[in-house]
N, C-alpha and C. Protein backbone atom coordinates (compact mmCIF):
# COMPACT_ATOMS: atom_id res chain seq x y z
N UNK A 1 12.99 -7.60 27.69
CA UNK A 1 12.50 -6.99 26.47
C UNK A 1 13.61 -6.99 25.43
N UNK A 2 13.58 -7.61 24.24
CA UNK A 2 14.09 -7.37 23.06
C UNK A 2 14.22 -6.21 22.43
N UNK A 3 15.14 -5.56 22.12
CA UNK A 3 15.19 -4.31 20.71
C UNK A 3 15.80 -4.69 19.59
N UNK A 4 15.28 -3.87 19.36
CA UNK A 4 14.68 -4.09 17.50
C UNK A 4 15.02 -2.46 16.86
N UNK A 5 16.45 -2.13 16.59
CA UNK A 5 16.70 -0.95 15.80
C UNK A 5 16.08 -0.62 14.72
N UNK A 6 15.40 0.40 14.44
CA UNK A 6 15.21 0.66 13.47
C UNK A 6 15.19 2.65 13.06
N UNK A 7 16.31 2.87 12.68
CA UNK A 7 16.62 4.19 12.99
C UNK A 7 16.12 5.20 11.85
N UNK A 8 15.54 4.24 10.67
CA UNK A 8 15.29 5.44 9.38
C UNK A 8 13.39 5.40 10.09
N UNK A 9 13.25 4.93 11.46
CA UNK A 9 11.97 5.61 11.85
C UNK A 9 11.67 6.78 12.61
N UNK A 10 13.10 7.20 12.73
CA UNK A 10 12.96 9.19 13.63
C UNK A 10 12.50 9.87 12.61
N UNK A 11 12.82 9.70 11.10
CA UNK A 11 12.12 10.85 10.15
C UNK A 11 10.38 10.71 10.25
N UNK A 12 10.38 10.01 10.60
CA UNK A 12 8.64 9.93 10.46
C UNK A 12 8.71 10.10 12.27
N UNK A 13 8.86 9.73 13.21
CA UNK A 13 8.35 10.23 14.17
C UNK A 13 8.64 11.62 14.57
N UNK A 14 9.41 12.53 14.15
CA UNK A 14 9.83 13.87 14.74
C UNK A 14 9.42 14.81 13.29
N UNK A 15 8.71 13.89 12.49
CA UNK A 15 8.01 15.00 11.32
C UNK A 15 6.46 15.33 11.68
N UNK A 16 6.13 16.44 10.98
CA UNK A 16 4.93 16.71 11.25
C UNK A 16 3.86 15.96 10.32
N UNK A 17 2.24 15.91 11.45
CA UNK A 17 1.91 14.65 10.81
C UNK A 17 0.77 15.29 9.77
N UNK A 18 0.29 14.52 8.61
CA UNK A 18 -0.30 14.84 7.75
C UNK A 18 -1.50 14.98 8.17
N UNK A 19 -2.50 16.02 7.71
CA UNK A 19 -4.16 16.40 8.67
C UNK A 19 -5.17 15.60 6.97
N UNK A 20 -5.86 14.87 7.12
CA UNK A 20 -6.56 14.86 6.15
C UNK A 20 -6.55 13.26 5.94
N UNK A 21 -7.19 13.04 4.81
CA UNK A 21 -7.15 11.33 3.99
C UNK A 21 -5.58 11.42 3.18
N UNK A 22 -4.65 10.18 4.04
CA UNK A 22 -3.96 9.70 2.79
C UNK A 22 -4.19 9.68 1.84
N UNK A 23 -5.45 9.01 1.37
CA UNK A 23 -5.31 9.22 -0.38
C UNK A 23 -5.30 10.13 -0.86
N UNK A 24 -6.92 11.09 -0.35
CA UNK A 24 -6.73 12.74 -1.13
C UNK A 24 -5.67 12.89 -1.05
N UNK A 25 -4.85 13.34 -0.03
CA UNK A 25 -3.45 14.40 -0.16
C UNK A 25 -2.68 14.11 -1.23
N UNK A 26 -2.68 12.55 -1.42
CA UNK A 26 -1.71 11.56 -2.31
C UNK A 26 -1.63 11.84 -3.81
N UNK A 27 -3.20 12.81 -4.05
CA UNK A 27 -3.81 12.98 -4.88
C UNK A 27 -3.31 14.26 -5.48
N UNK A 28 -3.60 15.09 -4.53
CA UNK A 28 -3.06 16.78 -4.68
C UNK A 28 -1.93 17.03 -4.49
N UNK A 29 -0.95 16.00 -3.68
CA UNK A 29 0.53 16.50 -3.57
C UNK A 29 1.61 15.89 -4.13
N UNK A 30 2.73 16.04 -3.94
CA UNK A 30 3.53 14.99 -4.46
C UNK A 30 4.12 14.09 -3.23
N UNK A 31 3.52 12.96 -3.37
CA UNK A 31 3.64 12.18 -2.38
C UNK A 31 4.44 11.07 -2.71
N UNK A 32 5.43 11.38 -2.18
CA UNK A 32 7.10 10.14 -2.38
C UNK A 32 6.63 8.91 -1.95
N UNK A 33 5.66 8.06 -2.00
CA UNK A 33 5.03 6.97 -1.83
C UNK A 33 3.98 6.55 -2.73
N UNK A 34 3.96 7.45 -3.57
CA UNK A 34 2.53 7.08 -4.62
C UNK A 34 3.11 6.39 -5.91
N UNK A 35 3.05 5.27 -6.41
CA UNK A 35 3.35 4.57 -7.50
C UNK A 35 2.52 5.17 -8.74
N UNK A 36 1.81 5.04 -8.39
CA UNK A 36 0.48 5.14 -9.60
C UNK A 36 -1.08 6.16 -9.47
N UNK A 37 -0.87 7.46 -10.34
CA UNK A 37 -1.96 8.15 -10.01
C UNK A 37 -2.88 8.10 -11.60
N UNK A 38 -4.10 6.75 -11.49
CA UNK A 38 -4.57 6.56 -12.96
C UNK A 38 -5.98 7.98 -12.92
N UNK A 39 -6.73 7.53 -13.92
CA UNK A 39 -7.84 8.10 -14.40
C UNK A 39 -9.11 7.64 -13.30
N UNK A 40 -8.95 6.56 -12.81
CA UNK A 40 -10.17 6.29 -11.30
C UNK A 40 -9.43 5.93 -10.12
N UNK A 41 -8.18 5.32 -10.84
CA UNK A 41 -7.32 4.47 -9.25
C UNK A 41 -6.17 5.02 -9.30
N UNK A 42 -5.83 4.43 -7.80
CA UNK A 42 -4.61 5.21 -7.48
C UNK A 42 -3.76 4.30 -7.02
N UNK A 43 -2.58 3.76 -6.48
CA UNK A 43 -1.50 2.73 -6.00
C UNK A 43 -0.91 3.65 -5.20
N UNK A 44 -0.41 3.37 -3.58
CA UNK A 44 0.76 3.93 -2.89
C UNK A 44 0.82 2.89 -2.02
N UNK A 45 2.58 3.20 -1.92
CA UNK A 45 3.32 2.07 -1.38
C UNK A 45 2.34 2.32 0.77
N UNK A 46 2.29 1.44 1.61
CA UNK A 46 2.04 1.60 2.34
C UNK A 46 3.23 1.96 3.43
N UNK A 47 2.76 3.12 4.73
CA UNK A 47 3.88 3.47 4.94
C UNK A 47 4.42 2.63 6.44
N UNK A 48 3.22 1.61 6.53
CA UNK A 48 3.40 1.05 7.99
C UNK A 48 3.27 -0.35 7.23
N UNK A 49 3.96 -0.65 6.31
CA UNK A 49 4.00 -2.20 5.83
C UNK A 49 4.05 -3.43 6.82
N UNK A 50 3.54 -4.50 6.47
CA UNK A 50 3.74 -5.71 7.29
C UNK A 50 5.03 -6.52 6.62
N UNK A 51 5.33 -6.06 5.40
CA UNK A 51 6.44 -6.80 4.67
C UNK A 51 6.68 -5.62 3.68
N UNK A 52 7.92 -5.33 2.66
CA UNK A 52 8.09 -5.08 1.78
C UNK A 52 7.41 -5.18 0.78
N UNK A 53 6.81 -4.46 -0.08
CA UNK A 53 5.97 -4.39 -1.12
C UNK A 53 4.46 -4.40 -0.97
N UNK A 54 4.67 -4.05 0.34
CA UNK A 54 3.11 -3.76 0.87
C UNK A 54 2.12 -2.84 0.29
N UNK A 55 1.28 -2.63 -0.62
CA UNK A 55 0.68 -1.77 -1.55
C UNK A 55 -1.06 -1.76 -1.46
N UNK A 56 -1.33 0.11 -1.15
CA UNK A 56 -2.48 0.15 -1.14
C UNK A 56 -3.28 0.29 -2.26
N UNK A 57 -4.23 -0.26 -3.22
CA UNK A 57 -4.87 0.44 -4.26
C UNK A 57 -6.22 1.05 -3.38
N UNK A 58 -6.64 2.18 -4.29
CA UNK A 58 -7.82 2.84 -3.93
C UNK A 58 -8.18 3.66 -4.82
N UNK A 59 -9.52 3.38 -5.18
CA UNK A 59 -10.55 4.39 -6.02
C UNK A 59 -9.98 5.78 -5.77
N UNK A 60 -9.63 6.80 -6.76
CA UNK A 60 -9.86 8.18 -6.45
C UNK A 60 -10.55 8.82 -6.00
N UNK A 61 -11.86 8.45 -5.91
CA UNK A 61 -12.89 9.14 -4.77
C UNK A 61 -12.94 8.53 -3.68
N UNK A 62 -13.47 9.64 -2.98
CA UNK A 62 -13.54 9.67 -1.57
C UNK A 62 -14.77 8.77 -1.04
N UNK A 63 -14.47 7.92 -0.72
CA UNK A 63 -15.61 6.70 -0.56
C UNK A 63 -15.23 5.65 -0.22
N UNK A 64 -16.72 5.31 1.03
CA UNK A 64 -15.85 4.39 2.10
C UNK A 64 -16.38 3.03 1.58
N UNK A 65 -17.34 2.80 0.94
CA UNK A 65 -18.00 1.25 0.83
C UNK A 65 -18.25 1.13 -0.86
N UNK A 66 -18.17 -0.63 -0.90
CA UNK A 66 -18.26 -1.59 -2.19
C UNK A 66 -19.45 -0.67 -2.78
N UNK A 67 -20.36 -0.26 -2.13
CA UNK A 67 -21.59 0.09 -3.18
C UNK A 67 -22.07 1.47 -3.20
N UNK A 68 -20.62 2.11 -2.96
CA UNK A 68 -20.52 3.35 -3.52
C UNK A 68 -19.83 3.30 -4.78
N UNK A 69 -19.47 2.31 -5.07
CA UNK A 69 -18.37 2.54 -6.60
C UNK A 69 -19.12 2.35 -7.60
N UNK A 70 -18.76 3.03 -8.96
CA UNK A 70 -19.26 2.84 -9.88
C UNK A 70 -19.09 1.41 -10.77
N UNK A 71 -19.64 0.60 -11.70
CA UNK A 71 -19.18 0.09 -12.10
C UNK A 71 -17.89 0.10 -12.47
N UNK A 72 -17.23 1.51 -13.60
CA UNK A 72 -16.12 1.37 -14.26
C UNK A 72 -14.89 1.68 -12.69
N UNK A 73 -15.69 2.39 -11.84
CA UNK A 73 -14.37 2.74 -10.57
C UNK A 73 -14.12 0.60 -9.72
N UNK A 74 -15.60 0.15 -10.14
CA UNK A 74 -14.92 -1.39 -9.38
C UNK A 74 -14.77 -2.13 -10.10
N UNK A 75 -14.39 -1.68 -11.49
CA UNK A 75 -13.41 -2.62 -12.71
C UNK A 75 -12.34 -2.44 -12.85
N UNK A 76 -11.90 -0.95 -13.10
CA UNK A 76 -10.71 -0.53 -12.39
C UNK A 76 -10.04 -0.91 -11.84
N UNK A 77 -10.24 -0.39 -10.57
CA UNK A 77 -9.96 -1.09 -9.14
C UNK A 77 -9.19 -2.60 -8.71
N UNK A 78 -10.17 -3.24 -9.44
CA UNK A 78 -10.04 -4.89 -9.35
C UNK A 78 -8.81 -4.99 -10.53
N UNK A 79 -9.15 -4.13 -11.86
CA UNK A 79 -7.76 -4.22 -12.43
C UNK A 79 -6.60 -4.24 -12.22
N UNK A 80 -6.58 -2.67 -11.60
CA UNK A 80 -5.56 -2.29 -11.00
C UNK A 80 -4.95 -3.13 -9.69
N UNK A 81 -5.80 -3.84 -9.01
CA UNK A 81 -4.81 -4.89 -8.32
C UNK A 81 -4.34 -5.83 -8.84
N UNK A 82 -4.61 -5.91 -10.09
CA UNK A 82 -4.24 -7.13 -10.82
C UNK A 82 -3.04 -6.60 -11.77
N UNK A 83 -3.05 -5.86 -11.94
CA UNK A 83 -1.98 -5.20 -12.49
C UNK A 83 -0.64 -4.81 -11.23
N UNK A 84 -1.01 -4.68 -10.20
CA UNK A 84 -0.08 -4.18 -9.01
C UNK A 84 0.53 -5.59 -8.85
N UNK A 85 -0.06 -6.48 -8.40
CA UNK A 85 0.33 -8.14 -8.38
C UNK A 85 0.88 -8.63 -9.04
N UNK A 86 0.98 -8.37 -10.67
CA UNK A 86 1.88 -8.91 -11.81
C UNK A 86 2.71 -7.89 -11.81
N UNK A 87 3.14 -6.52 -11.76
CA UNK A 87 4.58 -5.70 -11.25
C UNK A 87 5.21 -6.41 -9.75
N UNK A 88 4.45 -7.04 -8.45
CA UNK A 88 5.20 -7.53 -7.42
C UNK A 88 5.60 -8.42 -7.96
N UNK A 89 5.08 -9.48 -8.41
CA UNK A 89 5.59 -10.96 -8.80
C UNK A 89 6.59 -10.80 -10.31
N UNK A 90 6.77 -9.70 -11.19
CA UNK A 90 8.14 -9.74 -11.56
C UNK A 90 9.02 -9.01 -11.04
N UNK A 91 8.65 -8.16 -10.42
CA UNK A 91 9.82 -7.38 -9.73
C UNK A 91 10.66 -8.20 -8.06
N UNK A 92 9.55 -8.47 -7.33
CA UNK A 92 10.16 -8.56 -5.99
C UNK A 92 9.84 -10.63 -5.82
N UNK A 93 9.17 -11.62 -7.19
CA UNK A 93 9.15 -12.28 -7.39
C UNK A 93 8.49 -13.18 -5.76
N UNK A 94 7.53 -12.78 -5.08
CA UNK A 94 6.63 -13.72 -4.07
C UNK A 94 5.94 -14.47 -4.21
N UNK A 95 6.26 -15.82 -3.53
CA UNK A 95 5.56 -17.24 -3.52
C UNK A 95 4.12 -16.98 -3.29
N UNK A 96 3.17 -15.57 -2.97
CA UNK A 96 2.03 -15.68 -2.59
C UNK A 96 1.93 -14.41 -2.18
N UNK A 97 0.44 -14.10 -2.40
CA UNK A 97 -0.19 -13.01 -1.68
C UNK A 97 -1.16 -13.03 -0.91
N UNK A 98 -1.43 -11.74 -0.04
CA UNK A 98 -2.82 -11.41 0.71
C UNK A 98 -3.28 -10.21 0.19
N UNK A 99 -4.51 -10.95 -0.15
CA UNK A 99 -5.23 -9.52 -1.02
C UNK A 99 -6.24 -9.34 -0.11
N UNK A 100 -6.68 -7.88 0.52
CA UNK A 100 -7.60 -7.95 1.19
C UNK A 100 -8.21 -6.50 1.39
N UNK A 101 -9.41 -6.70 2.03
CA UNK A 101 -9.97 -4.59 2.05
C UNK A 101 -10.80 -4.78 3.59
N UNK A 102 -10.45 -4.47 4.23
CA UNK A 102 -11.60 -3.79 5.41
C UNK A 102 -12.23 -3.04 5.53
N UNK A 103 -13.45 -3.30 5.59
CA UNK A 103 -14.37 -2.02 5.88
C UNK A 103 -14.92 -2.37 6.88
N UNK A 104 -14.76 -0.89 7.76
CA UNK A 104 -14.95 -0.14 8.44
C UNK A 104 -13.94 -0.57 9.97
N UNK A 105 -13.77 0.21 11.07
CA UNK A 105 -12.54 0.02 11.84
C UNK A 105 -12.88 -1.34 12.54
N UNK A 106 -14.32 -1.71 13.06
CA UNK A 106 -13.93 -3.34 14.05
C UNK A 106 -12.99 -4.04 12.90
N UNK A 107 -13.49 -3.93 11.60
CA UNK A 107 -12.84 -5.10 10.61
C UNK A 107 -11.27 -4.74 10.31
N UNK A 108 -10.45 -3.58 11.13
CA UNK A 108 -9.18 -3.38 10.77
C UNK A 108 -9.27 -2.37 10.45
N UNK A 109 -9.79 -1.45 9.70
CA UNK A 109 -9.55 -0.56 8.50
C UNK A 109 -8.88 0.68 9.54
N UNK A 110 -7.51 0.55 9.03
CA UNK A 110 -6.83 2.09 9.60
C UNK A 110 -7.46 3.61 9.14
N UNK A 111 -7.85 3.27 7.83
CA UNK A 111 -8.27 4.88 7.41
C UNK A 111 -9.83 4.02 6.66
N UNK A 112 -10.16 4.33 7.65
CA UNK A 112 -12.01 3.57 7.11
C UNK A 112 -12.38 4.65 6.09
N UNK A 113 -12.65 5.68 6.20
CA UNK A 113 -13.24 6.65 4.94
C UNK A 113 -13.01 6.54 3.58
N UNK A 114 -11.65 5.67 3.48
CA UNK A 114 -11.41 6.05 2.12
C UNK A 114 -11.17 4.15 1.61
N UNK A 115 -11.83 4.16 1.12
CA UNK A 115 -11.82 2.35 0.56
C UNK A 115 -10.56 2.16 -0.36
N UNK A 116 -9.86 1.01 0.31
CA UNK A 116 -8.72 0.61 -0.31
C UNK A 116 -8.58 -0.56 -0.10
N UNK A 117 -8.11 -0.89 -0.91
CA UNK A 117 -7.58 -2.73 -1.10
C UNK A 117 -6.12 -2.79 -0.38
N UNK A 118 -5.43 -3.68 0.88
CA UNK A 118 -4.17 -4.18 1.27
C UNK A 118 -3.36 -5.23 0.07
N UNK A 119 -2.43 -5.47 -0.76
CA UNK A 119 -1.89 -6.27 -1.38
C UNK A 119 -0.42 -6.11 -0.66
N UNK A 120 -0.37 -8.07 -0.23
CA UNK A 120 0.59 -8.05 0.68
C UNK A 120 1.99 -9.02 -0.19
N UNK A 121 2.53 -8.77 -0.63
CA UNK A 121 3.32 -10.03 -0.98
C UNK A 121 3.93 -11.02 0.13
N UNK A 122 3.98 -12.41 0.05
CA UNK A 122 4.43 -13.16 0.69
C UNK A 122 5.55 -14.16 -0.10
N UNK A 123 6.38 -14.34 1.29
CA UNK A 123 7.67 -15.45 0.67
C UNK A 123 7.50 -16.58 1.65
N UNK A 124 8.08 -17.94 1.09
CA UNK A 124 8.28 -19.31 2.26
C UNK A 124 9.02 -18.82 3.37
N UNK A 125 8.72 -18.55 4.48
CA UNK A 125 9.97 -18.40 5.13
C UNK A 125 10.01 -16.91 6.13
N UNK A 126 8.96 -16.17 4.95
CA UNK A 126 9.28 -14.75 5.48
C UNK A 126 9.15 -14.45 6.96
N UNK A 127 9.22 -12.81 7.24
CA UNK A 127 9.68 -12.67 8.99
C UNK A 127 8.15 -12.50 9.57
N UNK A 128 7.06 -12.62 8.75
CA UNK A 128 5.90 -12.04 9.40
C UNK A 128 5.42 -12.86 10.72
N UNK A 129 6.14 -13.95 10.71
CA UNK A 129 5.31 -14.57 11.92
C UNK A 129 5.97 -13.91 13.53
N UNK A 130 6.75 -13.11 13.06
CA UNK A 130 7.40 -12.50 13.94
C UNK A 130 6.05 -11.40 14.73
N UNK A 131 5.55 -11.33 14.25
CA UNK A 131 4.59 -9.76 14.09
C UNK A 131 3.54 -10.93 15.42
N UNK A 132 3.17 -11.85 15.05
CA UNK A 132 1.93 -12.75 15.87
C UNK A 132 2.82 -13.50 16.87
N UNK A 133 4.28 -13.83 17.14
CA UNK A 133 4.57 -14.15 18.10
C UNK A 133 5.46 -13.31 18.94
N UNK A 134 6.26 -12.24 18.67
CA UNK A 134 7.00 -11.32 18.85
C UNK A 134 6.38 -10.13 18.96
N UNK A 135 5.45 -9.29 18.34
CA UNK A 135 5.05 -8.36 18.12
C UNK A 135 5.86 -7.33 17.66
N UNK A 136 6.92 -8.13 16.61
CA UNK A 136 7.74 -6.99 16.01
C UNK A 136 7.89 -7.20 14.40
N UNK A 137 7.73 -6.57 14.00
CA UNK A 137 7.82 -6.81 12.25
C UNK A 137 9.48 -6.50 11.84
N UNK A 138 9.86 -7.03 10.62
CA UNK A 138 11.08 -6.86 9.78
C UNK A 138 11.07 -6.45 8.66
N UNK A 139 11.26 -5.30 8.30
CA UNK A 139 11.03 -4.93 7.05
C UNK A 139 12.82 -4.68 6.05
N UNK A 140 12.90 -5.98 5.33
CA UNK A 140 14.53 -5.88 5.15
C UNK A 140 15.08 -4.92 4.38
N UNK A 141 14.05 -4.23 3.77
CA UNK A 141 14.27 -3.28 2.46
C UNK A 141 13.75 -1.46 2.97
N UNK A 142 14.47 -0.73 3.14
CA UNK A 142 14.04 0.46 3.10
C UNK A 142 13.15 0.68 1.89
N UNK A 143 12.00 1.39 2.90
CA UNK A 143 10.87 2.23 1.90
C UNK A 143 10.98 2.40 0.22
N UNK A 144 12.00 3.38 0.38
CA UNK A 144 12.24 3.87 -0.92
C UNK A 144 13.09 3.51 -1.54
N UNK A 145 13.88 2.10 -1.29
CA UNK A 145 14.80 1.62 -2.27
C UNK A 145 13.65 0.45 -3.32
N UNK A 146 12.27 0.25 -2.08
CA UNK A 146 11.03 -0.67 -2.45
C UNK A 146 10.56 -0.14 -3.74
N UNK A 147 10.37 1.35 -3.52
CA UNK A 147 9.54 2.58 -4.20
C UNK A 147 10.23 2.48 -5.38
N UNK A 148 11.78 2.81 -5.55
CA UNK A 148 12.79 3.09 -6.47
C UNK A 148 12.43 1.62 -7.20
N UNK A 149 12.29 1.24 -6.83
CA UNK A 149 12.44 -0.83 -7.73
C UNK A 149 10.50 -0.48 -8.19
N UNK A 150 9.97 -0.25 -7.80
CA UNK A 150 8.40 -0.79 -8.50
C UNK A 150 8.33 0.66 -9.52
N UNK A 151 8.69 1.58 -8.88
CA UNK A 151 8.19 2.79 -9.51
C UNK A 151 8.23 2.61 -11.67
N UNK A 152 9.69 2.12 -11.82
CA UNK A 152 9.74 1.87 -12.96
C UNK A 152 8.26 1.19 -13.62
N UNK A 153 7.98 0.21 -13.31
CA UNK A 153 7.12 -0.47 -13.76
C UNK A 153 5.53 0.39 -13.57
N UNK A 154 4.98 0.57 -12.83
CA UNK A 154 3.97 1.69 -12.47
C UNK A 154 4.10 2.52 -13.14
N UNK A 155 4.93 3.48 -14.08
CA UNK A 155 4.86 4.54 -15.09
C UNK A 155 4.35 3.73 -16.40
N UNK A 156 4.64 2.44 -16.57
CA UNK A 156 4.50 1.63 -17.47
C UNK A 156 2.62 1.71 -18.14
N UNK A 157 2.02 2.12 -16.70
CA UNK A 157 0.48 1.63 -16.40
C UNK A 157 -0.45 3.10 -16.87
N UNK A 158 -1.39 2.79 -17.17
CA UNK A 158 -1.90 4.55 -17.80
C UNK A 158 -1.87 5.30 -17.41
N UNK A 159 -1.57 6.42 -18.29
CA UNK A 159 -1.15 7.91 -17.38
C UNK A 159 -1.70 7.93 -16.41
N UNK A 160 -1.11 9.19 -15.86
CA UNK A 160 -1.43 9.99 -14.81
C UNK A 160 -1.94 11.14 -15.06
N UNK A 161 -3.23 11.50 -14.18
CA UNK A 161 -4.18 12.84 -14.60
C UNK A 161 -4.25 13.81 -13.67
């Protein structure tokens, strides 16, 4: 068996764990992972990334499927990943992305209740294939030095309510 240090992960395993929807809380608290809290959508960095700059968007309401959204919440939405994608690609500058949403858990979805879009940045080269032959991921950038670098740009994007 291989190890694979990764020691800024005892703060999250010996903390207590959050009861509720990531997003709500993300919503009501101050959550050191949230980029962007708009008028329908919301942006937070993801906290179990497959790569650096791993970013969830999600409608502000609590709602699990495409045809619960309103028109303006799935214009939004679709904006707002489009807006999250042009802050990765000048900031952290990736040859490519995976844009993607699961619904419901066979299809992946870690937190099925609350509909969110995955935006993954990708590089030539990067460590992800590690994850499908290794079963270990590399994440070269601490969390919040990720957070500290996008955050600038995300204040840029319409208030916060």
């Amino acid at each position: 068996m291989k190890t694979m240090w990764a020691p800024w992960r005892i703060e999250y395993i010996v903390s207590d764990k959050e009861e509720g929807c990531i997003f709500c809380n993300a919503l009501s608290n101050k959550d050191d992972l949230a980029l962007f809290k708009g008028r329908v959508t919301m942006v937070l960095m993801n906290k179990f990334p497959y790569i650096n700059g791993h970013l969830l968007v999600a409608p502000r309401r609590h709602i699990s499927a495409l045809d619960q959204l309103s028109k303006e919440e799935m214009g939004d939405l679709l904006m707002t990943v489009e807006q999250s994608t042009g802050i990765l690609k000048n900031v952290m500058k990736p040859d490519g992305f995976n844009i993607g949403l699961n619904l419901g858990k066979v299809a992946g979805a870690g937190v099925e209740e609350h509909l969110h879009f995955h935006i993954v940045p990708r590089w030539f080269g990067d460590t992800n294939a590690f994850t499908v032959f290794a079963d270990v991921r590399v994440i070269p950038e601490h969390l919040q030095a990720t957070y500290n670098n996008l955050k600038l740009y995300f204040d840029k994007l319409e208030p916060t309510t």
